[in-house]
Protein backbone atom coordinates (compact mmCIF):
# COMPACT_ATOMS: atom_id res chain seq x y z
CA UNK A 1 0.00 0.00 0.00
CA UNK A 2 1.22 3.69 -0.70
CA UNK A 3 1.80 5.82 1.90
CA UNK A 4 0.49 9.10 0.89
CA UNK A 5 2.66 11.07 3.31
CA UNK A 6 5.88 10.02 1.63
CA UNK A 7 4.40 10.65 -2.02
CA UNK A 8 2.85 14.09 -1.63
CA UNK A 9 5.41 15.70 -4.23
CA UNK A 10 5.22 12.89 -6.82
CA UNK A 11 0.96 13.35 -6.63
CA UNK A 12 1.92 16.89 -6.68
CA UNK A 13 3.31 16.23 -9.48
CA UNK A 14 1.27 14.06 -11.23
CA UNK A 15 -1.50 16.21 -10.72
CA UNK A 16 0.64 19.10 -12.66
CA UNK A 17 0.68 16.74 -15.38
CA UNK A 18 -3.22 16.64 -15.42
CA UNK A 19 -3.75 20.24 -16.06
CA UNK A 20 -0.90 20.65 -18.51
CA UNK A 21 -2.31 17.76 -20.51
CA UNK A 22 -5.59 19.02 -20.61
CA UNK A 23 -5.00 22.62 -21.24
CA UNK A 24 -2.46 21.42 -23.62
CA UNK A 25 -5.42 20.04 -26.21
CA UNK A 26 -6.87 23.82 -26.30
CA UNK A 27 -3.22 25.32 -26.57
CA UNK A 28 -2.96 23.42 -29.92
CA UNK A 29 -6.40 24.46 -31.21
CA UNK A 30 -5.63 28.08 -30.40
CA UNK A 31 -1.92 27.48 -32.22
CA UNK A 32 -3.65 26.06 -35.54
CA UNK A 33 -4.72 29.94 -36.00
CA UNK A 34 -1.65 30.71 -36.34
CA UNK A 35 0.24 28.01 -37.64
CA UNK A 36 -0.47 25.21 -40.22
CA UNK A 37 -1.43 21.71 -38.92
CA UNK A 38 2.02 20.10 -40.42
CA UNK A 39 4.20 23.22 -39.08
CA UNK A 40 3.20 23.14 -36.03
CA UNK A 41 4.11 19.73 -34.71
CA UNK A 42 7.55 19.68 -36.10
CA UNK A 43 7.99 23.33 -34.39
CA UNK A 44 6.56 22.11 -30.75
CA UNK A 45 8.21 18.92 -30.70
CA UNK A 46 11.75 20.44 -31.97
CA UNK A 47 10.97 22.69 -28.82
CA UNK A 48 10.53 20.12 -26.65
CA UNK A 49 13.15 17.58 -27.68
CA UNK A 50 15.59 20.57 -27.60
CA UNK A 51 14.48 20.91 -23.57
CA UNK A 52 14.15 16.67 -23.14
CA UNK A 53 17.54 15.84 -24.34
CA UNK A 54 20.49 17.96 -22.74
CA UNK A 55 18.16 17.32 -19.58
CA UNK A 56 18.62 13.33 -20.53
CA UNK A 57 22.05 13.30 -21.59
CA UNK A 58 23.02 15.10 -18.24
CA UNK A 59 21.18 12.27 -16.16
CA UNK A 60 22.71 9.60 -17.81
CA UNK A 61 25.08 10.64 -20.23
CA UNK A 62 25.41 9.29 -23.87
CA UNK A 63 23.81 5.75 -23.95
CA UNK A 64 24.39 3.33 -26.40
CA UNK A 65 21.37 1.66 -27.46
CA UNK A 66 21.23 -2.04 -28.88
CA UNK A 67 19.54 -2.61 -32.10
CA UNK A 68 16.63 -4.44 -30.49
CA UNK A 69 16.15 -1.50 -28.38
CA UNK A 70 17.06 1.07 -31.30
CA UNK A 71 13.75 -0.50 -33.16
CA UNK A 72 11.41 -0.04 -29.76
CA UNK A 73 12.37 3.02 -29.75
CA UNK A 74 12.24 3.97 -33.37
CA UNK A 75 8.66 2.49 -33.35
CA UNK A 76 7.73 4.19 -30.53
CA UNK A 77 8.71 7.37 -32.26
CA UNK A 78 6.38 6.67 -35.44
CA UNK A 79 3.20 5.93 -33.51
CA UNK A 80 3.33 7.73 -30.77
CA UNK A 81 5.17 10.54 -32.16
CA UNK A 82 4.99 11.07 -36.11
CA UNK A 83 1.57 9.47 -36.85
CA UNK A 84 0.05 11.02 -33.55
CA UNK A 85 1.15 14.65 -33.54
CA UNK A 86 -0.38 14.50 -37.67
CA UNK A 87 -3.10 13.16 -36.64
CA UNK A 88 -3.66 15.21 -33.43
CA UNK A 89 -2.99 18.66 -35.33
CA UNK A 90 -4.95 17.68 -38.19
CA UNK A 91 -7.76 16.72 -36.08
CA UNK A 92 -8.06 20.10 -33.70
CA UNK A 93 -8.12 21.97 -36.95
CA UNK A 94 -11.00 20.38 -37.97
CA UNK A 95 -12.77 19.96 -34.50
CA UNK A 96 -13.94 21.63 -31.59
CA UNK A 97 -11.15 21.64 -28.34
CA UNK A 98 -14.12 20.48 -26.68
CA UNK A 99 -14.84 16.92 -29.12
CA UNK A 100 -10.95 16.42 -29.15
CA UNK A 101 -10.42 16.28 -25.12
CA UNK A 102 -13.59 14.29 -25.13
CA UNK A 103 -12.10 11.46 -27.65
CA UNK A 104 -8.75 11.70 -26.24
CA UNK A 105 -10.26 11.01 -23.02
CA UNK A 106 -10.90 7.28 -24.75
CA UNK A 107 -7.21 6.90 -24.56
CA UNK A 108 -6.54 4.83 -21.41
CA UNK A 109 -10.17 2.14 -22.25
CA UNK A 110 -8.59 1.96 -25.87
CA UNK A 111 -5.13 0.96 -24.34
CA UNK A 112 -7.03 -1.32 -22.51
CA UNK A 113 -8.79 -3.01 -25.09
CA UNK A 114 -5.99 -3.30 -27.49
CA UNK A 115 -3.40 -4.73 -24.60
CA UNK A 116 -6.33 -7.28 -23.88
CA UNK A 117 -6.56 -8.64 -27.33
CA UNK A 118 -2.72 -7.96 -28.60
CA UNK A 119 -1.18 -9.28 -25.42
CA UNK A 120 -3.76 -11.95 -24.99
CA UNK A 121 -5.34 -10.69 -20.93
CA UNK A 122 -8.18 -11.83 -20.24
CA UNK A 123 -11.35 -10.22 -21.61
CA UNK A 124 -14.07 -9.50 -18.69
CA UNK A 125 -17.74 -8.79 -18.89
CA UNK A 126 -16.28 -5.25 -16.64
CA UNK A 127 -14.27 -4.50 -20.29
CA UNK A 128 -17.35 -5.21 -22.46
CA UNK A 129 -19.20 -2.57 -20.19
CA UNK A 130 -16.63 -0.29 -19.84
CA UNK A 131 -16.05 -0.53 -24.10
CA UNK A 132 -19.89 0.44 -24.20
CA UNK A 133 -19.93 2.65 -22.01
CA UNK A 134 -16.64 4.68 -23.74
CA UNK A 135 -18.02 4.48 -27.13
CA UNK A 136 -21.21 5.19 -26.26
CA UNK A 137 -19.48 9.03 -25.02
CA UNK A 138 -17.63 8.75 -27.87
CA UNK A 139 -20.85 8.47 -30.40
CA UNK A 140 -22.92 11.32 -27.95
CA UNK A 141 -19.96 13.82 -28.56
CA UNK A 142 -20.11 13.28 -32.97
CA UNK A 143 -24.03 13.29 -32.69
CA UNK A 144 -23.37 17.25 -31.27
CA UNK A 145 -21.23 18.05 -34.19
CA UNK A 146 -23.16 21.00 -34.66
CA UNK A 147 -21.30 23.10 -32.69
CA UNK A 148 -19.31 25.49 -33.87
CA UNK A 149 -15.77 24.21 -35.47
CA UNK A 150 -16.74 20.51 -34.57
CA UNK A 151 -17.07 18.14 -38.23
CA UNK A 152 -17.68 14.79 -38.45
CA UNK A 153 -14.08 13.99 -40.11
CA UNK A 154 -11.97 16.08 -37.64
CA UNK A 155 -13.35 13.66 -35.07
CA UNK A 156 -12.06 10.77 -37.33
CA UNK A 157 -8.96 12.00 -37.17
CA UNK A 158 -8.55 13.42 -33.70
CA UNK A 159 -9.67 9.87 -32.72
CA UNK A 160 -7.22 8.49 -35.25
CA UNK A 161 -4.46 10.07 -33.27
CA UNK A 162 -6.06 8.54 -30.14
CA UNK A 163 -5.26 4.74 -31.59
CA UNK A 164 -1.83 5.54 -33.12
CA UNK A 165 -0.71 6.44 -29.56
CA UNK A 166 -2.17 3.36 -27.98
CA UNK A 167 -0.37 1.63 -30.87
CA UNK A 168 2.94 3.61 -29.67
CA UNK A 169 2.42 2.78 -25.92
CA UNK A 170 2.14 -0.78 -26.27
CA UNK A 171 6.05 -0.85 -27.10
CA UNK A 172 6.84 1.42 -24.41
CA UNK A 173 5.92 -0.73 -22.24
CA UNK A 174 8.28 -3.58 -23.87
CA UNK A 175 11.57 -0.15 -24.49
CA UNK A 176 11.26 0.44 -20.46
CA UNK A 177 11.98 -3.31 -19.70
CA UNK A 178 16.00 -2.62 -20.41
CA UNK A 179 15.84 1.18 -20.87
CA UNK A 180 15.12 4.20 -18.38
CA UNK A 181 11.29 5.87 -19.40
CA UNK A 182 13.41 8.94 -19.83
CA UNK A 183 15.30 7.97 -22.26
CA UNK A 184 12.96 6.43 -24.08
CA UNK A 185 11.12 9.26 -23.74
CA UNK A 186 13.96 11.37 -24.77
CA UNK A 187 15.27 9.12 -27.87
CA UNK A 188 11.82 8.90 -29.36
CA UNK A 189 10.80 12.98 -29.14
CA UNK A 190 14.45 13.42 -30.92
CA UNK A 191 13.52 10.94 -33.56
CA UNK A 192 10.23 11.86 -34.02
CA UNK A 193 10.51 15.36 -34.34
CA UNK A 194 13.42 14.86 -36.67
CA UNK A 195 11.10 13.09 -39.21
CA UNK A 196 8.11 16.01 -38.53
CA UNK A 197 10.58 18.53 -39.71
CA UNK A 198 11.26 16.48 -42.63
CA UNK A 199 7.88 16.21 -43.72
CA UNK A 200 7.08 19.86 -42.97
CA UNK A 201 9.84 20.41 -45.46
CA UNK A 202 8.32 19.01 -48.47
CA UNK A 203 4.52 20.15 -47.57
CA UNK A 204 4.33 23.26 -46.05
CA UNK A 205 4.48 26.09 -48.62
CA UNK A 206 4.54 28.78 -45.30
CA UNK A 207 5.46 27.52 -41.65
CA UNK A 208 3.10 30.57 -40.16
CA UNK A 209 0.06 32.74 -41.01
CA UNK A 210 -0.30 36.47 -39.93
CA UNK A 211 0.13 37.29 -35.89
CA UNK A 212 1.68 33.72 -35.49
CA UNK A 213 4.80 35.99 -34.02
CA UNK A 214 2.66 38.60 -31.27
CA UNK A 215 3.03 37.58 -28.08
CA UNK A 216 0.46 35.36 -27.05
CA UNK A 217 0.78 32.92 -30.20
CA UNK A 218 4.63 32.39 -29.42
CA UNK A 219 3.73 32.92 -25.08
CA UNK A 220 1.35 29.88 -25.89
CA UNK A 221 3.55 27.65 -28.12
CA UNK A 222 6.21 27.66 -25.71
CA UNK A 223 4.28 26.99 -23.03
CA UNK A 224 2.32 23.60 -24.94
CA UNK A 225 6.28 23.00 -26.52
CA UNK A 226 8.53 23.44 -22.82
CA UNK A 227 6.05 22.37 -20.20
CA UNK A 228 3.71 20.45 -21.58
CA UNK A 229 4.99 18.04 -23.97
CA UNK A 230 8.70 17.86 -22.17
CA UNK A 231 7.66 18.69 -18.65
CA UNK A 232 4.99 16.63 -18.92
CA UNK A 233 6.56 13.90 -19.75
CA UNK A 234 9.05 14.14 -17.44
CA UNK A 235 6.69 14.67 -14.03
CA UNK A 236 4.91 11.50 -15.87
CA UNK A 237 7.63 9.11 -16.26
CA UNK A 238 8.75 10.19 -12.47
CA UNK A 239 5.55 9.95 -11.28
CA UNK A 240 5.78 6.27 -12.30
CA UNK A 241 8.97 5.88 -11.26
CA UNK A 242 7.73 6.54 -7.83
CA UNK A 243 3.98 5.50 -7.46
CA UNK A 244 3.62 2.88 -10.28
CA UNK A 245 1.69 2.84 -13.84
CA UNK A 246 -1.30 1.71 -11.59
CA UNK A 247 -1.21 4.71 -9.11
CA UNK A 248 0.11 7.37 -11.72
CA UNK A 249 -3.04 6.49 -14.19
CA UNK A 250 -5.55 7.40 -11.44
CA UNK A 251 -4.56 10.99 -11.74
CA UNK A 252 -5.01 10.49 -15.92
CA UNK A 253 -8.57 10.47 -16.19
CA UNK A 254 -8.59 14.37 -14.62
CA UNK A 255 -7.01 15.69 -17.94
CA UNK A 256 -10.27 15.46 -19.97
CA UNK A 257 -12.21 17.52 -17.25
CA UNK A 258 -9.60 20.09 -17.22
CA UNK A 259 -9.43 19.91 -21.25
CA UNK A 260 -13.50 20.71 -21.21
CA UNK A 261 -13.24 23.76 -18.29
CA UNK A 262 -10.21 25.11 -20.41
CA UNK A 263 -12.18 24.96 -23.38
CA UNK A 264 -14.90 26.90 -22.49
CA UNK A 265 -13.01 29.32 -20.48
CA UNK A 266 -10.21 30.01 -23.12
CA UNK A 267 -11.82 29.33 -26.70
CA UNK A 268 -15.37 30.56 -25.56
CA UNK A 269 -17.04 27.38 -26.91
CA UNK A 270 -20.30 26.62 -24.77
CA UNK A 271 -20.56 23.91 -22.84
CA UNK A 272 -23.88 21.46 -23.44
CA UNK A 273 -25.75 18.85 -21.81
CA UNK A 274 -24.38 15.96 -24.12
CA UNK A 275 -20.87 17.22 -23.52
CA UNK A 276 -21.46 16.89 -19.81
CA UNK A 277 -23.14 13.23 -20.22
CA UNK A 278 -20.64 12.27 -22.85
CA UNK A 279 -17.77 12.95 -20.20
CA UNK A 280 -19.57 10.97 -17.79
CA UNK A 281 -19.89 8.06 -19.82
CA UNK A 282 -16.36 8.82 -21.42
CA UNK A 283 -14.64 8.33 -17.77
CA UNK A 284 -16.64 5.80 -16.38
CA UNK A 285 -15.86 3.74 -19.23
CA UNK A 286 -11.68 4.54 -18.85
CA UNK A 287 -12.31 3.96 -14.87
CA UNK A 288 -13.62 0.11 -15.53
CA UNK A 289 -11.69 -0.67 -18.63
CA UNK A 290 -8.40 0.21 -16.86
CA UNK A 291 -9.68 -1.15 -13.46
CA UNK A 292 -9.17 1.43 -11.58
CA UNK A 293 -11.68 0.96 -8.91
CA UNK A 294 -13.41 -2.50 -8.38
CA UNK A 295 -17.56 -2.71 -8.13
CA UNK A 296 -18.34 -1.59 -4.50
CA UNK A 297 -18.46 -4.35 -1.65
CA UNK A 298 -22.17 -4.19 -1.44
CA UNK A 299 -22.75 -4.36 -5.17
CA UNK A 300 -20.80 -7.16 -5.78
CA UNK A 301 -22.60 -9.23 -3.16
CA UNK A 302 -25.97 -8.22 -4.13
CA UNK A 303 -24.86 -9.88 -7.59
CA UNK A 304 -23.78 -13.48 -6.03
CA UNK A 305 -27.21 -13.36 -4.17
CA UNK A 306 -29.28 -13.01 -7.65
CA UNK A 307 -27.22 -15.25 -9.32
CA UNK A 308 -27.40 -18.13 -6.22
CA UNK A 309 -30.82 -17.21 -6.43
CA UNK A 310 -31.99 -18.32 -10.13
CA UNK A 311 -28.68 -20.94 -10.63
């Protein structure tokens, strides 16, 4: 059992990451005003490698990677980085900030579900609910595309982005058997962003639109570049260093609720009854799917007495 006493800075922590994850989503939407889709990602995660590495290399030094572990890593940079950012920035384009916390928020039941049938664990009637359940949200949030800057295709592709980081997680978890999260972390922002920048090359005629260099747009893209994608990641991978994957995903399920306040309190967009249900359904789906809390005591034994009673 945890002792809470002796973890208050790593929940600290943790909880940081909640509200930089969260508000990062609306950052992005505000930065696509300023900044093409397929600029932008190269630009943040150049940023943010160019903070993750000296930090890295001054931890551990220079270390030499084996080719199995070169390939983890390497894959871990196309899903979760390459595929996910052009898929994420594409997506808030074309969507509301509110729809694209909302489907992001499916992130931890789709890791679920995909780790269940990929890595063979067993498959519960508590998954099946939790599946409905998160899909269920997930179909209530596209039904509302009618509000302003929400379409039907950018919440393809936001969820898109959703699946090719599950994709990218499931060999993180296989890269941190031999290698420090931080590195991996580290090795895969460098690599990814390296093959953004690339791609940015050949397709973007212009790399910014009008009033992309004021203040507040470059304020902003620092901020979603420095502390949320490196920071972030950094209080993350410490946070389960310390606490566990178990403990440190608790605190995950926040950054959607954060995502919808920022939303409607930075980009003005209003918030409405299915968004509201839609969440609901949306976490309690991610809180059974990933098991974070069990049926209640009394629940549970109400359910052995109906089924001793008609068996």
């Amino acid at each position: 059992m945890i002792k809470a006493n002796n973890n208050r800075h790593v929940f600290f922590l943790l909880t940081m990451v909640v509200f930089l994850w969260g508000v990062n989503v609306v950052s992005i939407k505000y930065l696509t005003n300023f900044f093409p889709p397929l600029a932008l990602a190269p630009i943040r995660l150049c940023l943010a490698s160019g903070l993750l590495l000296p930090i890295v290399f001054r931890r551990y030094g220079f270390q030499k990677l084996s080719s199995t572990e070169w390939l983890l890593v390497s894959t871990i940079a196309m899903f979760c980085i390459f595929l996910h950012q052009i898929a994420l920035n594409l997506g808030l384009a074309a969507t509301s900030g509110m729809h694209a916390v909302l489907i992001l928020g499916l992130n931890p039941l789709v890791t679920t579900v995909l780790a269940g049938y990929l890595l063979k664990e067993t498959f519960t009637w508590m998954k099946g609910l939790a599946i409905v359940l998160g899909f269920s949200g997930l179909l209530l949030v596209v039904s509302g595309s009618s509000q302003s800057g929400a379409t039907l295709v950018g919440d393809g592709i936001t969820f898109i982005a959703t699946i090719t980081f599950v994709i990218g997680s499931l060999f993180v978890k296989k890269a941190t058997l031999s290698l420090s999260p931080l590195i991996v972390t580290a090795y895969s922002h460098g690599i990814g962003s390296i093959g953004l920048l690339i791609l940015g090359l050949f397709i973007n005629p212009v790399w910014s639109y009008t009033g992309s260099f004021s203040f507040w747009p470059i304020a902003i893209l620092l901020f979603s570049s420095f502390m949320s994608t490196a920071v972030g990641a950094l209080w993350w991978n410490t946070g389960i260093q310390q606490v566990g994957a178990s403990t440190a995903s608790l605190f995950q399920n926040g950054a959607p609720i954060v995502g919808i306040l920022a939303s409607a309190f930075f980009l003005g967009e209003e918030l409405s009854w299915y968004h509201l249900a839609a969440l609901i359904l949306v976490l309690l789906g991610v809180i059974l799917g990933t098991g974070v809390i069990d049926l209640p005591v009394r629940l549970i034994s109400l359910k052995n007495r109906l089924l001793a009673l008609f068996c």
